[in-house]
Protein backbone atom coordinates (compact mmCIF):
# COMPACT_ATOMS: atom_id res chain seq x y z
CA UNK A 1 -10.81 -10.54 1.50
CA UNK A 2 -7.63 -12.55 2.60
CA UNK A 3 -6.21 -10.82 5.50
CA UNK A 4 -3.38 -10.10 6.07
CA UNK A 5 -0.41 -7.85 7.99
CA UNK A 6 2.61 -6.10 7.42
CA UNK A 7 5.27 -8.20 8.95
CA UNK A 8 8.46 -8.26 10.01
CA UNK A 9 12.10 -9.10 7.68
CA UNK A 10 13.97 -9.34 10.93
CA UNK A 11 16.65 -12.07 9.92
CA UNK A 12 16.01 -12.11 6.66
CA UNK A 13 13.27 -11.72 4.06
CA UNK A 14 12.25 -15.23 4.09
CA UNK A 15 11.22 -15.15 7.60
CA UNK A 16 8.29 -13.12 6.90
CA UNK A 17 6.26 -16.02 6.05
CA UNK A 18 6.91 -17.65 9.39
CA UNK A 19 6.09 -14.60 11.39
CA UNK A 20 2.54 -14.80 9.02
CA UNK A 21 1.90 -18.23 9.50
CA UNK A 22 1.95 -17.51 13.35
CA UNK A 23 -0.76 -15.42 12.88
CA UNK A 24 -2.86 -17.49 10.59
CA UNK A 25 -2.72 -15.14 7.89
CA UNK A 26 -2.14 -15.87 4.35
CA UNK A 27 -1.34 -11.86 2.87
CA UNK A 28 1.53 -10.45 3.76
CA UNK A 29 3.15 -6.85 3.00
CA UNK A 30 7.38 -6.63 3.91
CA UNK A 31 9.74 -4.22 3.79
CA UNK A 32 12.47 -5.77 1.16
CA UNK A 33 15.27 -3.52 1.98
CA UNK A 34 16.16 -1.11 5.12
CA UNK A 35 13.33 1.55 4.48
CA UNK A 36 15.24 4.23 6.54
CA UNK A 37 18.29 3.90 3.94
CA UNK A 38 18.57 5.03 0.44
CA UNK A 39 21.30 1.90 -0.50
CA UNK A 40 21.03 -1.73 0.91
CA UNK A 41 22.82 -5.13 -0.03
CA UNK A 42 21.67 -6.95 -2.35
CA UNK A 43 19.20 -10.11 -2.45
CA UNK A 44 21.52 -13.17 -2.17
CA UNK A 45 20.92 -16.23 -3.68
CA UNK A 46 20.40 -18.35 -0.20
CA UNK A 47 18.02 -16.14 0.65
CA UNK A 48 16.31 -15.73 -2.13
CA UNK A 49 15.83 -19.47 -2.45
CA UNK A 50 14.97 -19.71 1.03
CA UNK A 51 11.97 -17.33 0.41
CA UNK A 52 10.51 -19.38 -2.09
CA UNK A 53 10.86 -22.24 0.00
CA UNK A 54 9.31 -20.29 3.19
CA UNK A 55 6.00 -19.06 1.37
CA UNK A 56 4.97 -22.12 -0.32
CA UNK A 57 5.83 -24.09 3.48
CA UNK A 58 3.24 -21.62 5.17
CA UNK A 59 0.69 -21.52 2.40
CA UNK A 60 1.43 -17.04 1.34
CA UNK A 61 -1.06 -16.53 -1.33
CA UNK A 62 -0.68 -12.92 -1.35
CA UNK A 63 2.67 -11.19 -0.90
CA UNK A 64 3.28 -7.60 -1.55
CA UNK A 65 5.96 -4.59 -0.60
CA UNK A 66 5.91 -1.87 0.66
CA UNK A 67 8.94 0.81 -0.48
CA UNK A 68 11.22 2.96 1.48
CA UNK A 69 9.07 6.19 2.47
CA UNK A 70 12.13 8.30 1.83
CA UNK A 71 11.26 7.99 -1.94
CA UNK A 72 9.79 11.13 -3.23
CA UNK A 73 9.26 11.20 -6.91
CA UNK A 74 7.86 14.70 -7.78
CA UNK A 75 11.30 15.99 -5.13
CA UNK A 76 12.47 19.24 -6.41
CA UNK A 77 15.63 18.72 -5.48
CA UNK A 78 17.18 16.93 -8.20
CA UNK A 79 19.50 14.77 -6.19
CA UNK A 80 17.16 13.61 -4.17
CA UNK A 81 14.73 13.35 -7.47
CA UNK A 82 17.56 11.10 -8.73
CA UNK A 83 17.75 8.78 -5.79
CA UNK A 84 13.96 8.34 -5.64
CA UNK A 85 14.05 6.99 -8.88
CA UNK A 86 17.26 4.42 -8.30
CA UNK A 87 15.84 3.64 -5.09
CA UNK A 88 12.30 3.00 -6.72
CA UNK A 89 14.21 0.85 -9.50
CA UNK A 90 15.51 -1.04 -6.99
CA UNK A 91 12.39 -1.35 -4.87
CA UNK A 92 11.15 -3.05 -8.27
CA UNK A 93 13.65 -5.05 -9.09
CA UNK A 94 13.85 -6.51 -5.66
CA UNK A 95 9.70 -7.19 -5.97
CA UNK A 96 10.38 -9.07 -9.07
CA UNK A 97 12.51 -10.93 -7.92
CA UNK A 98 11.10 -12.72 -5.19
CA UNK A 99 7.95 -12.71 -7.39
CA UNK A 100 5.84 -10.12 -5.56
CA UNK A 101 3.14 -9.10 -7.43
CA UNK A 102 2.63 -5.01 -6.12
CA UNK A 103 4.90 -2.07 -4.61
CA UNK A 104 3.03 0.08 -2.83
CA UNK A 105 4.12 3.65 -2.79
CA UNK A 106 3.11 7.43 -1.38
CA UNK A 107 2.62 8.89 -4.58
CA UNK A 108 5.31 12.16 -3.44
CA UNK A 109 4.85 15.17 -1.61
CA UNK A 110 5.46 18.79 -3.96
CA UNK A 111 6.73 20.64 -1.02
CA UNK A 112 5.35 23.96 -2.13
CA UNK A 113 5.45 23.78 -6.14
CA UNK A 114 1.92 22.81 -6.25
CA UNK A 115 -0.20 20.07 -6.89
CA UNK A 116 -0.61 20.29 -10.69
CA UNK A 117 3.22 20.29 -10.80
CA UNK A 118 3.49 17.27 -8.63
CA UNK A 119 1.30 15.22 -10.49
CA UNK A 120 2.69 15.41 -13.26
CA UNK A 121 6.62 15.26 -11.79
CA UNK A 122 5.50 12.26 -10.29
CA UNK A 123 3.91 10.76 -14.03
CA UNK A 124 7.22 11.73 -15.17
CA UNK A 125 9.07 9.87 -12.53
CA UNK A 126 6.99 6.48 -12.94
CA UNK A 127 6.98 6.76 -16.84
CA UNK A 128 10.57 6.62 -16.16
CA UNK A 129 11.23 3.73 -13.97
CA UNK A 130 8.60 1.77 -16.27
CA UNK A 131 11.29 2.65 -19.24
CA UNK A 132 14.35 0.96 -17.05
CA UNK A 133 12.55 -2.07 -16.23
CA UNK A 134 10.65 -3.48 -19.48
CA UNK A 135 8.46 -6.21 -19.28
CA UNK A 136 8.10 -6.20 -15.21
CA UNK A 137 5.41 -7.74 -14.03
CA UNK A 138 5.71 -6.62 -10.20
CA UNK A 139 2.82 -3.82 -10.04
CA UNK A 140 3.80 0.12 -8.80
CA UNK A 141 0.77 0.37 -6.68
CA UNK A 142 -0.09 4.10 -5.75
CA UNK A 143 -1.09 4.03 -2.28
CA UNK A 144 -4.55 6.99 -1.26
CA UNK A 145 -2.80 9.60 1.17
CA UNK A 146 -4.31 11.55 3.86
CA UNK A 147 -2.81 14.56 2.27
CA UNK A 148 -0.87 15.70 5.37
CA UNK A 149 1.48 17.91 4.46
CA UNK A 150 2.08 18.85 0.66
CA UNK A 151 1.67 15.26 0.31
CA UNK A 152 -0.25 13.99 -3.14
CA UNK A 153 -2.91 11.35 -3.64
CA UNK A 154 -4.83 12.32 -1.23
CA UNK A 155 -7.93 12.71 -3.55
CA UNK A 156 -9.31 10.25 -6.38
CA UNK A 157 -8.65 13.13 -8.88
CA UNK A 158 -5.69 13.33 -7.90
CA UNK A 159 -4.60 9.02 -8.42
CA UNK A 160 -6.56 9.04 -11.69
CA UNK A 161 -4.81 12.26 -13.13
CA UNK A 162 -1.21 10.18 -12.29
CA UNK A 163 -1.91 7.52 -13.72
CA UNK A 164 -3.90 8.97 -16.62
CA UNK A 165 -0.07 10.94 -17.45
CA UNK A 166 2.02 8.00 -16.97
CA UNK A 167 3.35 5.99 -19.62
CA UNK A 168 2.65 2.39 -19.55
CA UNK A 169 0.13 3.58 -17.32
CA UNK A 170 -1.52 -0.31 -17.47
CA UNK A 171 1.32 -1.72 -15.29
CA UNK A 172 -0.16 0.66 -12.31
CA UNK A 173 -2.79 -0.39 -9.58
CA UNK A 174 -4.25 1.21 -6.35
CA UNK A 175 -3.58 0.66 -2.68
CA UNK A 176 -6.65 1.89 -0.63
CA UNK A 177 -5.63 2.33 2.85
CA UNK A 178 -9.39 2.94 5.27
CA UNK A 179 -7.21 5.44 7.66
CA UNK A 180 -6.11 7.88 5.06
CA UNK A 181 -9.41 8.20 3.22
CA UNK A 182 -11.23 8.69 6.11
CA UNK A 183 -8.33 11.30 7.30
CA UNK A 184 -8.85 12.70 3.34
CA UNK A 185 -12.47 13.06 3.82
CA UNK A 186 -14.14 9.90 2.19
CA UNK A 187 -16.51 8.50 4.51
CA UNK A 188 -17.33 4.89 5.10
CA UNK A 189 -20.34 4.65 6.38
CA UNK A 190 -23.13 4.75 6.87
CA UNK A 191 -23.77 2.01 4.34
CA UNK A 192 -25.28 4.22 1.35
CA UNK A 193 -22.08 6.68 2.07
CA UNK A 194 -19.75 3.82 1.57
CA UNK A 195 -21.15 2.91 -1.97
CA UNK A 196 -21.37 5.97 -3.00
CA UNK A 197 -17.32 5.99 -1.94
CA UNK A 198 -16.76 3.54 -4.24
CA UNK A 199 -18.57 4.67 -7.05
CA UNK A 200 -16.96 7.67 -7.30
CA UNK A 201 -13.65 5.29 -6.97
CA UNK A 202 -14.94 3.41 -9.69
CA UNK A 203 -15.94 6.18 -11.78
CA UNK A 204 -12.67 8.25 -11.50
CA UNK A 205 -10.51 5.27 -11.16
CA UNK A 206 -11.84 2.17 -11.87
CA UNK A 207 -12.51 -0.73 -9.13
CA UNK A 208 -9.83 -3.10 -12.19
CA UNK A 209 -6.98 -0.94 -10.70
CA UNK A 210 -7.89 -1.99 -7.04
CA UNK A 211 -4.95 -4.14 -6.14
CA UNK A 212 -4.34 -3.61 -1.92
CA UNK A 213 -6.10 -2.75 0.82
CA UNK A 214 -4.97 -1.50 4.18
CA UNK A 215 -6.84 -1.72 7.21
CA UNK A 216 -6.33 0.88 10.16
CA UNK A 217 -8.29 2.51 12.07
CA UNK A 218 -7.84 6.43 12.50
CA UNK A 219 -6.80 8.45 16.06
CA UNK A 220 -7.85 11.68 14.06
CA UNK A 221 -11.57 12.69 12.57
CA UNK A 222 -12.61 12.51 8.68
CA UNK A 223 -10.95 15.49 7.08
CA UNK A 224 -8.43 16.04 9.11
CA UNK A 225 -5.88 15.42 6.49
CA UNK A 226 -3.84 13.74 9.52
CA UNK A 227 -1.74 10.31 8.81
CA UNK A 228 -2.31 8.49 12.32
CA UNK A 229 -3.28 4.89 12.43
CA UNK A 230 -4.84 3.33 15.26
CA UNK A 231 -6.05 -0.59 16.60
CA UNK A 232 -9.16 -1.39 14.77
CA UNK A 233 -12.16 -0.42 17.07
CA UNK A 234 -10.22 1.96 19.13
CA UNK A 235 -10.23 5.10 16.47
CA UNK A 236 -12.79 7.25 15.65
CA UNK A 237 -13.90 5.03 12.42
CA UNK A 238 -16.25 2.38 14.06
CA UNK A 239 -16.54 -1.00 13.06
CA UNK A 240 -18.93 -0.61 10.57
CA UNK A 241 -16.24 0.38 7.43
CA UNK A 242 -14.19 -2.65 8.20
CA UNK A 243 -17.55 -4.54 8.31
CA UNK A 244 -18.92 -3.25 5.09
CA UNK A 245 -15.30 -3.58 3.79
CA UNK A 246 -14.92 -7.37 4.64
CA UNK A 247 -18.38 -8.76 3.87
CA UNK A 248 -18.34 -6.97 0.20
CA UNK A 249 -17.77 -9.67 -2.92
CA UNK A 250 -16.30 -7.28 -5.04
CA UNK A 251 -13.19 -7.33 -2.78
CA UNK A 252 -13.47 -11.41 -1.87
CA UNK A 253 -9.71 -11.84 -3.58
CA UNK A 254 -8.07 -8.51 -2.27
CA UNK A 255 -5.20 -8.76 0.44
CA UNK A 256 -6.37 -6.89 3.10
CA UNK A 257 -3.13 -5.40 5.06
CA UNK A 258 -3.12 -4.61 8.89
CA UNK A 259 -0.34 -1.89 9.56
CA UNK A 260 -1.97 -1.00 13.34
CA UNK A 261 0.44 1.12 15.47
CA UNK A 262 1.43 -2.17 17.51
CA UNK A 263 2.57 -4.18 14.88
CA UNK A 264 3.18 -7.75 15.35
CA UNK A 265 2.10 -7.34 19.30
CA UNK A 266 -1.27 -5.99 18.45
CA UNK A 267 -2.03 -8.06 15.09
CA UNK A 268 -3.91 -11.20 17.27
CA UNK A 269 -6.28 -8.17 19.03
CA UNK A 270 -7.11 -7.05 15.08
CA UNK A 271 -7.34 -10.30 13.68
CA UNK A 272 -9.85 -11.66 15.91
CA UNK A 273 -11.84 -8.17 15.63
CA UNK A 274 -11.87 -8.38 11.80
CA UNK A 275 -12.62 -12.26 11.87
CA UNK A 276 -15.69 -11.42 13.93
CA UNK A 277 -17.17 -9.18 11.40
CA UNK A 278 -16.79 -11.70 8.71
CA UNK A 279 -20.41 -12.54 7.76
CA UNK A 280 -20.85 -16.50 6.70
């Protein structure tokens, strides 16, 4: 795996890479836009060209996004509905741009209309933005859930039936974050459970579509259905998932993405964690 964090824009996009670099990681995820506002400026030119400039500088192999988590695109509000999918657009646009190759996104949450309906509200939504933006080759990357809340994708079923409704469905991959499925209920150990994890991935899925990981560790048990990340070796998950995770071949050329509760502070603590379970 190439590890990775989620670091920050502060300043500008193009310091991202810097703030990587310090860390000795070569995978980065970023936040291209304010994620706490529906409208943001944007990308200038200078900066833009100062991106490119930054990432090949501190050696980035792997860059990704991740969108604004006020996007909801199964809302049943239709104003909101119809700024999830301009803000999505955007999100897009922006990845293209400064040739990121995935957007990672919570598929939507169906507030009460169901889960059938969701689904296929949110195939509607991403068969839609796929229509505005022709040719793209910056990846919507449906990110596994813990399914707190009304909130979708918290089951493979669930991932394969979106994409399965979606048109253009081939321009989709899969972000697999370890604290969510283990909040959802998938288990990652002990070493038999995790392949059989994956298989079922596989089989419902398919491993091709496997584009991101994220690595947290979890403050709540398996099946809790409760979103709460936590340092890695301080949750309830055990080192033995991130282990299994890092030392499996299938997964060698994967960005692996730390989003731990301290950020930036806490990233050197993971790091040196994850680095230690890295079998040679």
């Amino acid at each position: 795996m190439r590890l990775g964090a989620h670091v920050s824009t502060q300043g500008g996009v193009f310091n991202a890479a810097a703030y990587a670099a310090e860390l000795g990681v070569t995978a980065i995820a970023l936040f291209t836009k304010n994620q706490r506002q529906w409208r943001s400026k944007p990308l200038g030119e200078e900066e833009i060209k100062k991106w490119y400039q930054a990432i090949k500088e501190h050696g980035i192999v792997s860059a990704v996004s991740h969108v604004s988590y006020l996007i909801n695109l199964c809302a049943p509000d239709k104003e909101k509905l119809a700024r999830s999918l301009d803000s999505l657009t955007d999100e897009l646009e922006r990845a293209e741009i400064l040739g990121l190759t995935h957007a990672v996104i919570h598929p939507g949450s169906h507030l009460g209309n169901g889960e059938r309906w969701g689904i296929n509200e949110i195939a509607k939504s991403l068969s839609e933005v796929h229509r505005r933006l022709p040719g793209y080759k910056a990846q919507i990357t449906l990110e596994i859930t813990a399914g707190q809340g009304s909130n979708l994708g918290y089951k493979f079923e669930q991932i394969a039936a979106i994409i399965d409704q979606t048109e253009e469905n081939q321009r989709l991959a899969v972000c697999f974050d370890t604290c969510h499925a283990f909040a959802a209920g998938y288990k990652l150990t002990p070493e038999k459970t995790y392949y059989q994890t994956w298989e079922e991935f596989d089989r419902l899925i398919g491993l091709e579509k496997l584009a991101v990981i994220h690595l947290n560790d979890s403050k709540k048990e398996s099946g809790s259905r409760v979103d709460r990340h936590e340092m890695i070796g301080d949750g309830v998950m055990g080192l033995e998932p991130f282990s299994l995770l890092l030392n499996d071949t299938r997964f060698t050329n994967l960005p692996a993405i730390l989003e731990t509760p301290q950020g930036q502070e806490g990233y050197p603590k993971d790091l040196k964690i994850l680095r230690g379970l890295i079998r040679s």
